[in-house]
Protein backbone atom coordinates (compact mmCIF):
# COMPACT_ATOMS: atom_id res chain seq x y z
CA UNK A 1 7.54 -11.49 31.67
CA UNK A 2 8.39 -14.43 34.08
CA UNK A 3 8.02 -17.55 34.12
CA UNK A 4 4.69 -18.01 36.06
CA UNK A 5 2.98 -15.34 33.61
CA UNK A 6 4.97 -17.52 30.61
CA UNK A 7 3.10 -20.39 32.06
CA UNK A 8 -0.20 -18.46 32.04
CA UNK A 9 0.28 -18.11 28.38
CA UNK A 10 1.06 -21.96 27.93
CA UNK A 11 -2.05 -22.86 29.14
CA UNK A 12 -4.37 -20.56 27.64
CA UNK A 13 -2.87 -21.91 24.62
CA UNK A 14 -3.75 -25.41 25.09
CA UNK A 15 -7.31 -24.01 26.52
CA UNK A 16 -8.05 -21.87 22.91
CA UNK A 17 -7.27 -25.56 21.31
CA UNK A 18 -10.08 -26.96 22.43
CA UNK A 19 -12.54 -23.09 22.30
CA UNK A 20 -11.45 -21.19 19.49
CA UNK A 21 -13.58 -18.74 21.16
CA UNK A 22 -10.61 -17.79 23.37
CA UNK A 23 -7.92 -17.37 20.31
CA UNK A 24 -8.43 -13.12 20.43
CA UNK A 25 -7.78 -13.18 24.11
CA UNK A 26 -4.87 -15.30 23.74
CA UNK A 27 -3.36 -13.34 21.24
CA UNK A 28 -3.45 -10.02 22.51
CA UNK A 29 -1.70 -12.04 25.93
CA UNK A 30 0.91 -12.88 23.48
CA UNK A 31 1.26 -9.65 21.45
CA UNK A 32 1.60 -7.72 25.04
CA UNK A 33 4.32 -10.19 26.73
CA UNK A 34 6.40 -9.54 23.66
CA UNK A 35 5.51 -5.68 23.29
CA UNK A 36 4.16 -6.40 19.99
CA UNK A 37 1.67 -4.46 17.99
CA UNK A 38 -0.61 -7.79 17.29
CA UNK A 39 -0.42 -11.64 17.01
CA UNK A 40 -2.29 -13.76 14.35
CA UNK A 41 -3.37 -16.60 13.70
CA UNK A 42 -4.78 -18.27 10.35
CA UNK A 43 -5.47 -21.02 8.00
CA UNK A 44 -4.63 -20.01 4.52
CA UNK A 45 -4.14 -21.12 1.60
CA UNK A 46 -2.64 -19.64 -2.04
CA UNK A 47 -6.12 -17.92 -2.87
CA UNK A 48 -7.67 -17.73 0.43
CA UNK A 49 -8.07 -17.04 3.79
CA UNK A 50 -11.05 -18.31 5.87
CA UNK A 51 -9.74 -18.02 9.14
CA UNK A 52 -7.72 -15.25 10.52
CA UNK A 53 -7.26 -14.11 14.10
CA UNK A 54 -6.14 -10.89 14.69
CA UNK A 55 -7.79 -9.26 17.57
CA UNK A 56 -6.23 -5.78 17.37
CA UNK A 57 -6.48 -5.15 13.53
CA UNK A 58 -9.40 -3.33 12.67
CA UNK A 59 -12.09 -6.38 10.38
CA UNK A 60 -12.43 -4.11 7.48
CA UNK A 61 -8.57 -4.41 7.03
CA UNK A 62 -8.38 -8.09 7.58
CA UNK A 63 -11.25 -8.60 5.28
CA UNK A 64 -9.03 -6.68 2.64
CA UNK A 65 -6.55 -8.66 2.92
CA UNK A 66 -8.28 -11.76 2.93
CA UNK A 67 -9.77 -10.65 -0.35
CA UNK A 68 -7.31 -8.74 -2.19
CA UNK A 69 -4.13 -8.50 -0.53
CA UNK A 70 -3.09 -12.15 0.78
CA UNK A 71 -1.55 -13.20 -2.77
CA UNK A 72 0.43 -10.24 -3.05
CA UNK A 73 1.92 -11.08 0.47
CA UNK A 74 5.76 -11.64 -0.63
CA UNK A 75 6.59 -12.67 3.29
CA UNK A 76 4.19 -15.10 2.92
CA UNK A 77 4.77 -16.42 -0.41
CA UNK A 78 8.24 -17.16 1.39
CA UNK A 79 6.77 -18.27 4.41
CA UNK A 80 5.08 -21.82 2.20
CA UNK A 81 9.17 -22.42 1.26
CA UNK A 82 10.19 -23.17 4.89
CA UNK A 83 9.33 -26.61 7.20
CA UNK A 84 6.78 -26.60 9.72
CA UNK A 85 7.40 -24.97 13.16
CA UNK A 86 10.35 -23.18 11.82
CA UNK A 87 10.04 -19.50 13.07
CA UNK A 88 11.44 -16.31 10.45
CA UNK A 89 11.35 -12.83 9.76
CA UNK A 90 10.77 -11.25 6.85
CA UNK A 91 14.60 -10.09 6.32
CA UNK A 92 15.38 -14.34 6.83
CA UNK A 93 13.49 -14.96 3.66
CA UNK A 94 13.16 -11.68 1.66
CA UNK A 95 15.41 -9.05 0.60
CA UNK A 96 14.23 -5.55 1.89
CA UNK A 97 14.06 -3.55 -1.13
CA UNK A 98 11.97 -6.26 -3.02
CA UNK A 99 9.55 -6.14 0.40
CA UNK A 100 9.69 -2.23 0.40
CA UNK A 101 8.93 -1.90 -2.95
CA UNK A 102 5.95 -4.45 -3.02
CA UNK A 103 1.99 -3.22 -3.37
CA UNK A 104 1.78 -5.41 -0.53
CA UNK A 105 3.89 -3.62 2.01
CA UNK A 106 2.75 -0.06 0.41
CA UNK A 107 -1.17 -0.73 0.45
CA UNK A 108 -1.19 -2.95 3.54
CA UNK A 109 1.29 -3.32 5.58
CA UNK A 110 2.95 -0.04 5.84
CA UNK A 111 -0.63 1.83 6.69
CA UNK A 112 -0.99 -0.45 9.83
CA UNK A 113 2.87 0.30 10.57
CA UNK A 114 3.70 -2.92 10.36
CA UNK A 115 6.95 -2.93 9.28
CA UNK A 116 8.29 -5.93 9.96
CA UNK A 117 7.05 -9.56 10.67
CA UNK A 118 8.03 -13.06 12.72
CA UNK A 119 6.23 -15.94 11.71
CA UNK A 120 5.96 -19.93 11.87
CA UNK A 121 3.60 -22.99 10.24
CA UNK A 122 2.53 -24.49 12.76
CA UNK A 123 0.75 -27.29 10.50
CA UNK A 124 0.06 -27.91 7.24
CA UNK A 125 -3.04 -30.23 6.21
CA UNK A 126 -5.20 -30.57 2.58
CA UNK A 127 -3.48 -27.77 1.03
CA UNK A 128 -4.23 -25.05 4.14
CA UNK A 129 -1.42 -23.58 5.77
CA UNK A 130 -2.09 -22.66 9.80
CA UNK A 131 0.00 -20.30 10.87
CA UNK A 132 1.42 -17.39 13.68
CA UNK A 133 2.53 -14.11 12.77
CA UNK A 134 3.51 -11.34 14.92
CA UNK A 135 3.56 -8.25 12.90
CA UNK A 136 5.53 -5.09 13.95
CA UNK A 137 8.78 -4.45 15.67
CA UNK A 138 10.48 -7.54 17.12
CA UNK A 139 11.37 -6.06 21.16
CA UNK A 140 11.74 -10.00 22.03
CA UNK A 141 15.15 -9.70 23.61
CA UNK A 142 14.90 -6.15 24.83
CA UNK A 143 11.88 -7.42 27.53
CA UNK A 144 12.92 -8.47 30.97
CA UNK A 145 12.41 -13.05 31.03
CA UNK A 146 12.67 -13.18 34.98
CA UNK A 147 11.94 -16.97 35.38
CA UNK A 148 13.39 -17.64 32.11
CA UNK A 149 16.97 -16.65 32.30
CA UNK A 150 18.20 -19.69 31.13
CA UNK A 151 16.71 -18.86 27.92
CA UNK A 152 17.69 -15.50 27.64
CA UNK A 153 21.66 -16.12 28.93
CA UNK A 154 21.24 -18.45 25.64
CA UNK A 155 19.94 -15.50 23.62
CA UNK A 156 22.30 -13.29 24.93
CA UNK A 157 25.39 -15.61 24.26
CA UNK A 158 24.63 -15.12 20.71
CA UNK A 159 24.39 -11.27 20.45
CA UNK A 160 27.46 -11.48 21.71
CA UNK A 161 28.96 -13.84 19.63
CA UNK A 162 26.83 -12.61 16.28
CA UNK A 163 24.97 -9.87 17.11
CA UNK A 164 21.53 -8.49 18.26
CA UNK A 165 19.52 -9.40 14.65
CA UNK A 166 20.50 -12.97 14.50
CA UNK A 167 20.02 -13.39 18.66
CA UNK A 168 16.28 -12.29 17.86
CA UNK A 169 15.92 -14.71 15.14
CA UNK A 170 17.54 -17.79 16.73
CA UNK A 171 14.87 -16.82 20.01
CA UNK A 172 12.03 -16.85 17.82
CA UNK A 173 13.14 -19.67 16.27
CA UNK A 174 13.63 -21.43 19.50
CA UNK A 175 10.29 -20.18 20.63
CA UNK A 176 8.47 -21.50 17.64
CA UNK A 177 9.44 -25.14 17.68
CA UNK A 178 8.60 -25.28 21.40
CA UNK A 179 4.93 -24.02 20.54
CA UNK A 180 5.00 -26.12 17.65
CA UNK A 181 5.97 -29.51 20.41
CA UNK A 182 3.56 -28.24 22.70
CA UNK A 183 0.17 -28.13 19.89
CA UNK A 184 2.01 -31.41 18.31
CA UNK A 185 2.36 -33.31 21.01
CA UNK A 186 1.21 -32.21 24.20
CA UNK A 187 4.54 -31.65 25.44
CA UNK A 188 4.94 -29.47 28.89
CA UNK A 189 6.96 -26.29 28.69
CA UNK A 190 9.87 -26.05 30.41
CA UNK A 191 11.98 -23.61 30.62
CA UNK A 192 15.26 -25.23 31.27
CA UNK A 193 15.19 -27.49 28.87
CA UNK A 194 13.97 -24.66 26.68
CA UNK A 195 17.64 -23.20 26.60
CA UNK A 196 19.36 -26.41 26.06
């Protein structure tokens, strides 16, 4: 991905703000720049879920989990314990064997091969959580950011100094509180000041 098709993303963003109409096309832009299986998007809260996005999982699924499987979601559970914009993975906030040995991963998750998870609140208003999850296997820093290389010299700095797992998580982190500025605020990306 570079920076012009990073930009591309940006503003189909703010355009699916104002037509939610456009949030499956958005996603699936998303879920392919990061070689992800899917992106979501949601308002939830503890006992339901009236909105979910998630234009490559098949309806009858989401509607399962929407009625069954969303309060057995451990992930999420942990998800409602961190502050807005703040982007984790599942193995940030849970231990694996509690995850793997869950109904939820068994019955839902694992079926769809979704074996691991980034996510981020992006706002939190009357009790509903809205939120971003990108389900699957996190390829974030093994995808060429031509346009971007600020960012990913900063990404890279850390694997070296701490390792591939925590440079993943500090670039989704990084990545989630500039989409969380941008919906906030308005603010423009850019991608200098993104690796600051």
């Amino acid at each position: 991905m570079n920076q012009d098709d990073l930009l591309v993303i940006i503003e189909k963003i703010y355009e699916a703000a104002t037509d939610t109409s456009l949030w499956p096309v958005v996603l699936q832009t998303i879920a392919d720049a990061f070689g992800a299986q899917d992106a979501s998007l949601s308002a939830v809260s503890p006992v339901a879920v009236p909105w979910l996005v998630a234009p490559r999982t098949d309806p009858s699924f989401l509607q399962s989990y929407g009625q069954h499987y969303h309060p057995l979601n451990l992930f999420w559970d942990r998800m409602t314990r961190v502050p807005v914009g703040t982007a984790v993975t599942d193995r940030m906030v849970l231990r694996q064997e509690t995850l793997r040995a869950s109904q939820f991963y068994n019955e839902w998750s694992r079926p769809r091969n979704y074996l691991s998870v980034m996510g981020a609140t992006l706002l939190v208003e009357d009790q509903w959580r809205f939120e971003f999850v990108v389900p699957g296997k996190n390829v974030m820093l093994t995808k060429p950011l031509k346009g971007c290389s600020q960012l990913k010299s900063w990404a890279m700095r850390i694997k070296k100094r701490a390792g591939m797992s925590k440079a993943k998580v500090a670039l989704a982190r990084r990545l989630a509180v500039i989409m969380h500025r941008m919906l906030a605020d308005g603010t423009p990306f850019n991608a200098a000041a993104a690796a600051a």
